[in-house]
PDB file of N, CA and C in Angstrom:
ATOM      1  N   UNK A   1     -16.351  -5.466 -50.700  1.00  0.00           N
ATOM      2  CA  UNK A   1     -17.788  -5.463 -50.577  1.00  0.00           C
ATOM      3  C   UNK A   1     -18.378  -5.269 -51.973  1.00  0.00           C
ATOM      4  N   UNK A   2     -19.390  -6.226 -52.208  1.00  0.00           N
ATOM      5  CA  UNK A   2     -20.095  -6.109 -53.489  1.00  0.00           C
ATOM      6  C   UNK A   2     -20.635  -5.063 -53.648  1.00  0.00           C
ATOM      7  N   UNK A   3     -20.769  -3.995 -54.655  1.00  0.00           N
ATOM      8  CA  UNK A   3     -21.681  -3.154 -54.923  1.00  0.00           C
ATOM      9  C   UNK A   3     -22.968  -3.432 -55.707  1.00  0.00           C
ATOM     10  N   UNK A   4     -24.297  -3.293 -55.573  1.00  0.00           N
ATOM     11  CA  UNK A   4     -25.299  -3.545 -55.670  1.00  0.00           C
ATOM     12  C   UNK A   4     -25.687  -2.161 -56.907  1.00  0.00           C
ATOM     13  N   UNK A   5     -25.884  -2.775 -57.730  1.00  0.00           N
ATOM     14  CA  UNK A   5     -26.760  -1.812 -58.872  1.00  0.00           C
ATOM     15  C   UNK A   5     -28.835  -1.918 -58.835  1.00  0.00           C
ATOM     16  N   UNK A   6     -29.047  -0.463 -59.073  1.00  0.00           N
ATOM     17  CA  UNK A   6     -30.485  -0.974 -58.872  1.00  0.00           C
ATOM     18  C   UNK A   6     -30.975  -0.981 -60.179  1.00  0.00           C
ATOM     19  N   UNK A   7     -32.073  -1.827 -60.104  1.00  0.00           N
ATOM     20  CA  UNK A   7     -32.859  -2.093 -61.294  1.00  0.00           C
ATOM     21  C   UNK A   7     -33.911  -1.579 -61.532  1.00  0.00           C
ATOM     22  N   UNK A   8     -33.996  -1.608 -62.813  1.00  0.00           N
ATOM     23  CA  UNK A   8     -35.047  -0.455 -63.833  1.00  0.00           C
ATOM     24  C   UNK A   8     -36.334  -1.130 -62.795  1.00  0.00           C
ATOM     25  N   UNK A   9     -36.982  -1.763 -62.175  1.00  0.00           N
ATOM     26  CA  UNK A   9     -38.135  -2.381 -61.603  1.00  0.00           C
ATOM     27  C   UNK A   9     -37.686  -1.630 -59.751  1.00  0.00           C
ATOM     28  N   UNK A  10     -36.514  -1.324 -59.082  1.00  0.00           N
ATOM     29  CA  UNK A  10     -36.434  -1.035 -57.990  1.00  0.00           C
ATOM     30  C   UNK A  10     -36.641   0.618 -58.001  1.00  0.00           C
ATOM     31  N   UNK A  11     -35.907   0.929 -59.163  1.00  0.00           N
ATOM     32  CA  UNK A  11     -36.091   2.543 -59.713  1.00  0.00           C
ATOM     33  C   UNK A  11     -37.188   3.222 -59.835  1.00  0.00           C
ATOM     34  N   UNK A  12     -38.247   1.861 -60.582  1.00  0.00           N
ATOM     35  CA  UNK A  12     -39.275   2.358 -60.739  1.00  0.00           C
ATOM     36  C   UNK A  12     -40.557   2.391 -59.532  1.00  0.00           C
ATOM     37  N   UNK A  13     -40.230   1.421 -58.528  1.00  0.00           N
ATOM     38  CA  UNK A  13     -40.794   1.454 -57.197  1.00  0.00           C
ATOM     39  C   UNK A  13     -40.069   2.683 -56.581  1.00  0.00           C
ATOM     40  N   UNK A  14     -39.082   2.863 -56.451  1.00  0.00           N
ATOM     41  CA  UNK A  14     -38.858   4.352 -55.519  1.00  0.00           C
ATOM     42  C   UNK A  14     -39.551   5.418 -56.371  1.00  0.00           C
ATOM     43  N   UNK A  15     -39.505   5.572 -57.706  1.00  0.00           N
ATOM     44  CA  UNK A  15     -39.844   6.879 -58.193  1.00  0.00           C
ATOM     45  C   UNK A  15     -41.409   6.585 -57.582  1.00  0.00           C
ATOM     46  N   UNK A  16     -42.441   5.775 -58.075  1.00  0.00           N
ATOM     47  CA  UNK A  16     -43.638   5.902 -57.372  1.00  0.00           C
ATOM     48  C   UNK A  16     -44.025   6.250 -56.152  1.00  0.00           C
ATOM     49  N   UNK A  17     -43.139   5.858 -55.042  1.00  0.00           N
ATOM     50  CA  UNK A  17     -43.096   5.654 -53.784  1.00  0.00           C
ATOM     51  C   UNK A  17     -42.788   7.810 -53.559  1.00  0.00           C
ATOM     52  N   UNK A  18     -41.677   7.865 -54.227  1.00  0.00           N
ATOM     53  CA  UNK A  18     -41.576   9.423 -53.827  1.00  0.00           C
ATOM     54  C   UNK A  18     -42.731  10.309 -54.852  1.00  0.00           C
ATOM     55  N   UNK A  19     -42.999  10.097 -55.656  1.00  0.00           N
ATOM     56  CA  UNK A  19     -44.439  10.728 -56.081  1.00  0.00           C
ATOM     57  C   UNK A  19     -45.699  10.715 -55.607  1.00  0.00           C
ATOM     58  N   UNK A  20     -46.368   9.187 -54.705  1.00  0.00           N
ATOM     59  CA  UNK A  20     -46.996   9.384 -53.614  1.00  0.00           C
ATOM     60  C   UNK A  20     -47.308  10.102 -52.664  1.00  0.00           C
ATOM     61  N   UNK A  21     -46.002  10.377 -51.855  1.00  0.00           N
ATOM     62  CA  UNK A  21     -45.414  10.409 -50.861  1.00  0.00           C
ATOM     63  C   UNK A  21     -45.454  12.209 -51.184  1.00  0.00           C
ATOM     64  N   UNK A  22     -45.238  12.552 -52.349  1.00  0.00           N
ATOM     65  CA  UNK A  22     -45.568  14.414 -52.294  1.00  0.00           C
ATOM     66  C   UNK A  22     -47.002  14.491 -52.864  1.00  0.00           C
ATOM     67  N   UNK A  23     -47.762  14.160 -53.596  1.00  0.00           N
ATOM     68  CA  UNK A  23     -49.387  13.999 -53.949  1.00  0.00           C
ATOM     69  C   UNK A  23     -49.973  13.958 -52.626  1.00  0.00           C
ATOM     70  N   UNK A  24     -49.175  12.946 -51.368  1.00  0.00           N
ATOM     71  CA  UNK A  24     -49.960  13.017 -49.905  1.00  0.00           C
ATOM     72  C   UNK A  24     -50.154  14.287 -49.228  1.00  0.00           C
ATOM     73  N   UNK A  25     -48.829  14.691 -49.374  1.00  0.00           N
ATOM     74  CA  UNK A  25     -48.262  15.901 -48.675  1.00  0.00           C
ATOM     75  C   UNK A  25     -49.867  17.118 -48.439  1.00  0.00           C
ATOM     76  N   UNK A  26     -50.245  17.333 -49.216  1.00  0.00           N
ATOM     77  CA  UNK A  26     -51.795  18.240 -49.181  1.00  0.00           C
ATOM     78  C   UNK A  26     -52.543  17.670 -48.644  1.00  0.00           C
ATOM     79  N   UNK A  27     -52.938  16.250 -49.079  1.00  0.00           N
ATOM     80  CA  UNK A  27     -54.201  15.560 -48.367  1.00  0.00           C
ATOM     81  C   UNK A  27     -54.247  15.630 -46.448  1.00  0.00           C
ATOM     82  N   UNK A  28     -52.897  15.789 -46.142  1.00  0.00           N
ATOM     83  CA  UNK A  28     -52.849  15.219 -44.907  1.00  0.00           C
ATOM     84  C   UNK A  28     -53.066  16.396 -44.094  1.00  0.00           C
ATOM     85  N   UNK A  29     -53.515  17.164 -44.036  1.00  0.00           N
ATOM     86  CA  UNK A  29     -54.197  18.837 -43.268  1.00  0.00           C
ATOM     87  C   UNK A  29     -54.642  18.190 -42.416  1.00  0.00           C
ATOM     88  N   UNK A  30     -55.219  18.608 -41.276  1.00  0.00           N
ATOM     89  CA  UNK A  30     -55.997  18.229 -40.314  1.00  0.00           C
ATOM     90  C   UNK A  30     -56.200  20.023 -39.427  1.00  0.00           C
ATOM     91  N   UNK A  31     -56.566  19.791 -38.180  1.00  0.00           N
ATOM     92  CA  UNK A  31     -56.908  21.199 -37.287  1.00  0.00           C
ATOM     93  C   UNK A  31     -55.521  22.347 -36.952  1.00  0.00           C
ATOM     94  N   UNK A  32     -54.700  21.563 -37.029  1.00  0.00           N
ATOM     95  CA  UNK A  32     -53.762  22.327 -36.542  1.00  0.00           C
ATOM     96  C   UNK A  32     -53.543  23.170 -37.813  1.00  0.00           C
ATOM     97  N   UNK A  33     -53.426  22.355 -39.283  1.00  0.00           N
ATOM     98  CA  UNK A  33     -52.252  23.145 -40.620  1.00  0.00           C
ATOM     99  C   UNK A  33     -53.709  23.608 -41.822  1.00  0.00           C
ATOM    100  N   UNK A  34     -54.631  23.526 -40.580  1.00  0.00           N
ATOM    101  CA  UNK A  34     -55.747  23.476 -42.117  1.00  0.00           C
ATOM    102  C   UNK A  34     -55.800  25.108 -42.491  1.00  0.00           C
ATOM    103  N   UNK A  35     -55.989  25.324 -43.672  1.00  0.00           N
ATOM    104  CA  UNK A  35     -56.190  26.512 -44.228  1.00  0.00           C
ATOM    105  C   UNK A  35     -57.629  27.013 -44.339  1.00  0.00           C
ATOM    106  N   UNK A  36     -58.717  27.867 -44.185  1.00  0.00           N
ATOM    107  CA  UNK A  36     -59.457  27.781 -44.301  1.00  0.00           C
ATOM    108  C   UNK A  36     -59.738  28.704 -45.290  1.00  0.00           C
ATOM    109  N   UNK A  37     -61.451  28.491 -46.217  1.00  0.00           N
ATOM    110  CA  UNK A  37     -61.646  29.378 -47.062  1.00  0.00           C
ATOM    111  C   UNK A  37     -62.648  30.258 -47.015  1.00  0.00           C
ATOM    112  N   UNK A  38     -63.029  31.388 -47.948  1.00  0.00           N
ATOM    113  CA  UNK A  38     -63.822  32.268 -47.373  1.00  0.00           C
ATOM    114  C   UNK A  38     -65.253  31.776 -47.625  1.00  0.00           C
ATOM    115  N   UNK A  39     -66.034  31.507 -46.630  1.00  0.00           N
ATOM    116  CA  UNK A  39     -67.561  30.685 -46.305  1.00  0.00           C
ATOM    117  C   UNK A  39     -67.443  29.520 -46.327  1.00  0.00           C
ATOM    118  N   UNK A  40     -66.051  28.509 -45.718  1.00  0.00           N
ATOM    119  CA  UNK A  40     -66.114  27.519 -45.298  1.00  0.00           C
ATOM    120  C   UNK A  40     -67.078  27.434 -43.770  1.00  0.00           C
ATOM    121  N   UNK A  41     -67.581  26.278 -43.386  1.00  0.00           N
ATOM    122  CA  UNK A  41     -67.849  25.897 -42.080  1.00  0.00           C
ATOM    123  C   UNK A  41     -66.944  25.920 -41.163  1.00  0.00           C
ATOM    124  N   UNK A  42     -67.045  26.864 -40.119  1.00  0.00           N
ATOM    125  CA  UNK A  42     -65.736  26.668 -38.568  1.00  0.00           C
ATOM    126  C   UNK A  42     -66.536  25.874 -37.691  1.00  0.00           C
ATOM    127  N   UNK A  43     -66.047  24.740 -37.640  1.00  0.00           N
ATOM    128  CA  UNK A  43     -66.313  23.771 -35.998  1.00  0.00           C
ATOM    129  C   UNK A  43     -65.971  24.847 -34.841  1.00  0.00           C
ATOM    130  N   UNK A  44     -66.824  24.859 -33.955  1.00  0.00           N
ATOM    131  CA  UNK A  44     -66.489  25.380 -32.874  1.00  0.00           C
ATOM    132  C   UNK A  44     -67.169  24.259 -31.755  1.00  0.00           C
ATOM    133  N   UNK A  45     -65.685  24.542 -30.750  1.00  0.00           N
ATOM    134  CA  UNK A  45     -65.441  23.411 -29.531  1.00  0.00           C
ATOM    135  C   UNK A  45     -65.601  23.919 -28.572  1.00  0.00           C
ATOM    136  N   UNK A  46     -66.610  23.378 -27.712  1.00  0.00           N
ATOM    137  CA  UNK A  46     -66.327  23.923 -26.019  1.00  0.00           C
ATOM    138  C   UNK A  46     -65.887  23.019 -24.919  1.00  0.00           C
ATOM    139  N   UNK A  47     -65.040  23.206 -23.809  1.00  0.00           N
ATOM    140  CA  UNK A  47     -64.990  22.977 -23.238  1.00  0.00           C
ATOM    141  C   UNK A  47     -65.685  22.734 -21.809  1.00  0.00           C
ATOM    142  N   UNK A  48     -65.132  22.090 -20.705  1.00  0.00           N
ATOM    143  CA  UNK A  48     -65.622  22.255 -19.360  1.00  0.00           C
ATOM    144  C   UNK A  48     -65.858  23.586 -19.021  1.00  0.00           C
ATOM    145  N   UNK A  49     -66.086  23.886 -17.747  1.00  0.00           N
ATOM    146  CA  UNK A  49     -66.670  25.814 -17.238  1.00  0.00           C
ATOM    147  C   UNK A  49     -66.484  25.629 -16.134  1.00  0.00           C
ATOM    148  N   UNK A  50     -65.312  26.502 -15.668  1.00  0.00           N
ATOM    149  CA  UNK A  50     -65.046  26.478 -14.584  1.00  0.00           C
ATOM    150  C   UNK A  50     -64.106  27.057 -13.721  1.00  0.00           C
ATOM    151  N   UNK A  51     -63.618  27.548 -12.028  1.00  0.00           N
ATOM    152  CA  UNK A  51     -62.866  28.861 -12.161  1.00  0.00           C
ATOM    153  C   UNK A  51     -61.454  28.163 -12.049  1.00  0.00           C
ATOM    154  N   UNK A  52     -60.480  28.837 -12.320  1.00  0.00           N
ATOM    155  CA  UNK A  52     -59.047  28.429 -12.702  1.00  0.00           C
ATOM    156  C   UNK A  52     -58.459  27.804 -11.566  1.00  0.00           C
ATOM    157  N   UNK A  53     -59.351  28.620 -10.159  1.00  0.00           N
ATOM    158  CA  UNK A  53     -58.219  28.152  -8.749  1.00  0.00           C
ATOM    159  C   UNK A  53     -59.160  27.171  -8.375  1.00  0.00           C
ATOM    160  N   UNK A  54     -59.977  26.480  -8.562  1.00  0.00           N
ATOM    161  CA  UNK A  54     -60.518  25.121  -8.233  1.00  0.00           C
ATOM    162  C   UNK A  54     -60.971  24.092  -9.263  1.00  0.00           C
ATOM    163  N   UNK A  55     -60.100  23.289  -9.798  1.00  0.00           N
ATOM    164  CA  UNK A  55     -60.437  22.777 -10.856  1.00  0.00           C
ATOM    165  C   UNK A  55     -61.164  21.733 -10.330  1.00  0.00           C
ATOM    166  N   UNK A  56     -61.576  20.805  -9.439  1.00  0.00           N
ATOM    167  CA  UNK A  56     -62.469  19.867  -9.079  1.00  0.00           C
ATOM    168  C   UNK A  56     -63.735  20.603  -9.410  1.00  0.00           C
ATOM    169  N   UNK A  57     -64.327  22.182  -9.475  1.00  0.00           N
ATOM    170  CA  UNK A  57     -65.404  22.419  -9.459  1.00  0.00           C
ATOM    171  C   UNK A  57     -65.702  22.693 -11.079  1.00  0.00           C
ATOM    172  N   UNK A  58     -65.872  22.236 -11.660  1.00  0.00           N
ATOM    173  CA  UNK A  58     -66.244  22.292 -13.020  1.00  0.00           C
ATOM    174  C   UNK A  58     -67.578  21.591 -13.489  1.00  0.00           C
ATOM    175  N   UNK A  59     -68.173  21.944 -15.061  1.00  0.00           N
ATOM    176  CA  UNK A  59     -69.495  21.742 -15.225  1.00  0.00           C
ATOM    177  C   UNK A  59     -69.072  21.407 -16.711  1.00  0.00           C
ATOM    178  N   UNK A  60     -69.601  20.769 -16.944  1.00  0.00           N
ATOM    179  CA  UNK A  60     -69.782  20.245 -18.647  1.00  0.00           C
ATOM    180  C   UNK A  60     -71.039  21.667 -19.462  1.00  0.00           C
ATOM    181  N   UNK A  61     -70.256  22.060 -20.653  1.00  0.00           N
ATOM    182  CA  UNK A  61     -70.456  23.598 -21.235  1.00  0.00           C
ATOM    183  C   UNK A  61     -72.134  23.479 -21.398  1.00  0.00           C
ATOM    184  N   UNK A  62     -72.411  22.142 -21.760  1.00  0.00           N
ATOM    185  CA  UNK A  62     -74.082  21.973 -22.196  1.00  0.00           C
ATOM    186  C   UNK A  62     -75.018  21.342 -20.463  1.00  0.00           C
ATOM    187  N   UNK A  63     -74.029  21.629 -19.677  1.00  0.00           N
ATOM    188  CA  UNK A  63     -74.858  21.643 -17.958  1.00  0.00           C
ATOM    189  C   UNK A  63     -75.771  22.571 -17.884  1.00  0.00           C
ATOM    190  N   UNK A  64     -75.107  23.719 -17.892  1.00  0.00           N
ATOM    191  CA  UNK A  64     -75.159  24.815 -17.867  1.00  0.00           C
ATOM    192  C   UNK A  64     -76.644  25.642 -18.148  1.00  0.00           C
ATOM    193  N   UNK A  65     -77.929  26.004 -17.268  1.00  0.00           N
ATOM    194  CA  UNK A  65     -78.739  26.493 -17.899  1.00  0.00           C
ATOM    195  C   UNK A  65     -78.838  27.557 -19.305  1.00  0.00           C
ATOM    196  N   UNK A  66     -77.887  28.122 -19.376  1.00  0.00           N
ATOM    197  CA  UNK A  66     -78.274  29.275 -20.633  1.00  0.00           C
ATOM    198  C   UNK A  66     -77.249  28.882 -22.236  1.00  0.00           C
ATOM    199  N   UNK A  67     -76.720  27.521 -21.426  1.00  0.00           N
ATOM    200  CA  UNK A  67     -76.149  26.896 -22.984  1.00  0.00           C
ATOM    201  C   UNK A  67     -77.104  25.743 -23.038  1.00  0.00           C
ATOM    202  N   UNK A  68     -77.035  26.063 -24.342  1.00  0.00           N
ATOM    203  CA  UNK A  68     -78.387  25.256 -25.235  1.00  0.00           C
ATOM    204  C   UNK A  68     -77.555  24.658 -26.409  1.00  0.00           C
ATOM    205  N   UNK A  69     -77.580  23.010 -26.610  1.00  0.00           N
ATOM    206  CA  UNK A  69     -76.881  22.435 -27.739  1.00  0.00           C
ATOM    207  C   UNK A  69     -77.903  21.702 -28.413  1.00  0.00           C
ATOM    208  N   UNK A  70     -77.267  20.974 -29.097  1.00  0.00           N
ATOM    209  CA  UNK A  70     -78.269  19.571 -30.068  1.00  0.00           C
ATOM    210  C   UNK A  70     -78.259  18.131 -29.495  1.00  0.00           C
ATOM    211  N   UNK A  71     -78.816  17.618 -29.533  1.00  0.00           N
ATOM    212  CA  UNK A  71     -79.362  16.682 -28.510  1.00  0.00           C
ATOM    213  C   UNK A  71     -78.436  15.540 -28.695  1.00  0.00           C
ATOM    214  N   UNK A  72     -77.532  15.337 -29.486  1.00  0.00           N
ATOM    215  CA  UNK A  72     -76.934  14.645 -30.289  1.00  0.00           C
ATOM    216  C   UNK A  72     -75.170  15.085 -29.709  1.00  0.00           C
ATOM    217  N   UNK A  73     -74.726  15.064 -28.729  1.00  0.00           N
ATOM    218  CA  UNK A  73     -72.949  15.643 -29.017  1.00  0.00           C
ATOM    219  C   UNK A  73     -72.097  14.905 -29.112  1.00  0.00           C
ATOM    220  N   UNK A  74     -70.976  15.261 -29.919  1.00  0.00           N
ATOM    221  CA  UNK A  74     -69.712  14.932 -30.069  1.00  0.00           C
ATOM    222  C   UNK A  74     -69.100  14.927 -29.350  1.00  0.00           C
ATOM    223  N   UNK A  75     -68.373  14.696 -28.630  1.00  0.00           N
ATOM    224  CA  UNK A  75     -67.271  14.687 -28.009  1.00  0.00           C
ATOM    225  C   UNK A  75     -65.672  14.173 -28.586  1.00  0.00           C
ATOM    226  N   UNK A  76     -64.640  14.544 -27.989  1.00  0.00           N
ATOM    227  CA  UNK A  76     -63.431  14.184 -28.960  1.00  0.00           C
ATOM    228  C   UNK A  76     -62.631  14.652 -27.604  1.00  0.00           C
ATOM    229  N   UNK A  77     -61.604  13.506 -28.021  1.00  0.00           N
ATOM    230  CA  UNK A  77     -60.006  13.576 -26.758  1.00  0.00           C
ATOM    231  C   UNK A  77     -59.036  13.556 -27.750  1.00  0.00           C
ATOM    232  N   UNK A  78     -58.283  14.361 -28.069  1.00  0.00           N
ATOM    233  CA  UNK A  78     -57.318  14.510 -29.034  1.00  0.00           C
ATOM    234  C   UNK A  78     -56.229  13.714 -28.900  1.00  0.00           C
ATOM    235  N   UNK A  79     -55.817  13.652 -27.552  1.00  0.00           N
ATOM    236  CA  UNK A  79     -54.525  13.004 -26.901  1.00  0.00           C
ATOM    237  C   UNK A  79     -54.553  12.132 -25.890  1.00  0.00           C
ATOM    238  N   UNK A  80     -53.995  11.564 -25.234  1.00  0.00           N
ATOM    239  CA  UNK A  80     -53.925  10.650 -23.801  1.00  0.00           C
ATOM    240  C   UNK A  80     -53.894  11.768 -22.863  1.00  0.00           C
ATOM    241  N   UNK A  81     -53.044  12.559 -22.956  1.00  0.00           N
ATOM    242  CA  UNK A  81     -52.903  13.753 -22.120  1.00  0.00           C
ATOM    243  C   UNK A  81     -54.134  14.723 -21.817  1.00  0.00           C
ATOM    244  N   UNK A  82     -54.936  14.967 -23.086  1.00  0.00           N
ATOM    245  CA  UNK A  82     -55.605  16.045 -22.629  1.00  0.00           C
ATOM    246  C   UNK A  82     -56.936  15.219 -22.193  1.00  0.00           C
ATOM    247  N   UNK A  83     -56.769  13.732 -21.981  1.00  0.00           N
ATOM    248  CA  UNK A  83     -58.180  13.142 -21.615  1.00  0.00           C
ATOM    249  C   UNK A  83     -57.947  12.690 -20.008  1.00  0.00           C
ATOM    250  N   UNK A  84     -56.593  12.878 -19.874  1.00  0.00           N
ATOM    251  CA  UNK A  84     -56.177  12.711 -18.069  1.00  0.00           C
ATOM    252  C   UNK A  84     -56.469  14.179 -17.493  1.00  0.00           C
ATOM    253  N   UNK A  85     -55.812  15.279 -18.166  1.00  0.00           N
ATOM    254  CA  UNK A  85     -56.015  16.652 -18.011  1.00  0.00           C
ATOM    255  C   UNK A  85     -57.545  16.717 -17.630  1.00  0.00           C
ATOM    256  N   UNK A  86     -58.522  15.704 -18.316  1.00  0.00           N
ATOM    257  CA  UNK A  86     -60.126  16.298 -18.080  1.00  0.00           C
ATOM    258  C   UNK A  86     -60.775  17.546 -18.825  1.00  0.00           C
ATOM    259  N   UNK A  87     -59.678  17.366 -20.106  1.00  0.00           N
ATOM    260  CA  UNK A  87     -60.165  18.292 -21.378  1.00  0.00           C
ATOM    261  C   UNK A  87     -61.290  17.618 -22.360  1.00  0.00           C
ATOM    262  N   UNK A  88     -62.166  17.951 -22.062  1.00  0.00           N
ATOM    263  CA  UNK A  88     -64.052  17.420 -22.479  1.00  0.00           C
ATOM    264  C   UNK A  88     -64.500  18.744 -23.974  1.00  0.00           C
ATOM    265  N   UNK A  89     -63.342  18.169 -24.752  1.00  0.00           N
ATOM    266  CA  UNK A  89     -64.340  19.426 -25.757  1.00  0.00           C
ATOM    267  C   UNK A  89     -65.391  18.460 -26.741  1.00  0.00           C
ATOM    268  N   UNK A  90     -66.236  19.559 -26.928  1.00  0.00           N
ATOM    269  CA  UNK A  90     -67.575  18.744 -27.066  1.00  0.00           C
ATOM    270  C   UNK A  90     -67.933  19.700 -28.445  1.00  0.00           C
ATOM    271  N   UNK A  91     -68.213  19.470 -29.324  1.00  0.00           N
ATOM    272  CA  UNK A  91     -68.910  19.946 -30.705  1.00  0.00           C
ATOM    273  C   UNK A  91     -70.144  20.236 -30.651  1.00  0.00           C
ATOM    274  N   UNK A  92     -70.340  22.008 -30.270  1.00  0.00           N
ATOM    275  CA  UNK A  92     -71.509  22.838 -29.868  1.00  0.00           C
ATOM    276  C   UNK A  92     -72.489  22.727 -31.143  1.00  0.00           C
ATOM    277  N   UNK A  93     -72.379  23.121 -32.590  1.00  0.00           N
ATOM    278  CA  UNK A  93     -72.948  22.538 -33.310  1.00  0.00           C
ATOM    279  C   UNK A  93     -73.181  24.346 -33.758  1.00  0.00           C
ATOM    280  N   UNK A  94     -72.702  25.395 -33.056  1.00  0.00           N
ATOM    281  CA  UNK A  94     -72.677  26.865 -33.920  1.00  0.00           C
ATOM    282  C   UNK A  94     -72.536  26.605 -35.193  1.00  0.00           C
ATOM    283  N   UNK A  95     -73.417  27.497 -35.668  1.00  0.00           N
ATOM    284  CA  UNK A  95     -72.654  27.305 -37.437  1.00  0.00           C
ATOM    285  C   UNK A  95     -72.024  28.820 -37.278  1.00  0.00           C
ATOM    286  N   UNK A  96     -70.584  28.775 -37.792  1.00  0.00           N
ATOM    287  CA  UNK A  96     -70.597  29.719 -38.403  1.00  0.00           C
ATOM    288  C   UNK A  96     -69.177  29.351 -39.699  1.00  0.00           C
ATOM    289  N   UNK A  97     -69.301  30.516 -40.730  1.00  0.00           N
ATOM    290  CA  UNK A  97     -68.923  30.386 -41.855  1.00  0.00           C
ATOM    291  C   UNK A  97     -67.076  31.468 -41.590  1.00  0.00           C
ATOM    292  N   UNK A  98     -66.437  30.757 -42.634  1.00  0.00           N
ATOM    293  CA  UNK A  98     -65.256  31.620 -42.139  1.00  0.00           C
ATOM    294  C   UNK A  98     -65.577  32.865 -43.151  1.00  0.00           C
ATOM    295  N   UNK A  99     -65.004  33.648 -43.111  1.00  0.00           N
ATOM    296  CA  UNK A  99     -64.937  35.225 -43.465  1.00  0.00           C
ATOM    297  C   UNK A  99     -65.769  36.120 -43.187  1.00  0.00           C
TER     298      UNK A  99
END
């Protein structure tokens, strides 16, 4: 079997490719790995409302007479799963700051 030598041009595509590839490594945070800082903005999410032993009876968090949102909501399904589940979190629009 022939052995294959690599070239100063294939060398130099992998070295880029693995220097990328750790420069990404930070960018790619999201909700789960994010770090937060002190007087960053915290998103806060609400869900449906409703009691545990009847889940058909549930209410969307901004139904609700004494929750009050922005006229404007977000909504977000993270997964396939948690949008069959009937997990409705919705972006209340609280501000609050971390620390």
């Amino acid at each position: 079997m022939p052995r294959r030598h690599s070239t100063p041009r294939t060398r130099a595509v992998f070295t880029i490719a693995v220097v990328v590839t750790a420069l990404l490594q930070g960018a790619l945070a999201d909700e789960h790995n994010h770090v937060y800082e002190p007087g960053e903005q915290v998103v806060v999410w609400a869900n449906g409302v409703g009691p545990y032993h009847n889940r058909q009876e549930t209410y969307d968090y901004f139904q609700l007479p004494f929750c009050k949102g922005a006229s404007d909501l977000n909504h977000r399904h993270e997964s396939l799963g948690e949008a069959l589940l009937g997990v409705n979190l919705i972006n209340t629009g609280i501000a609050i700051s971390f620390g």
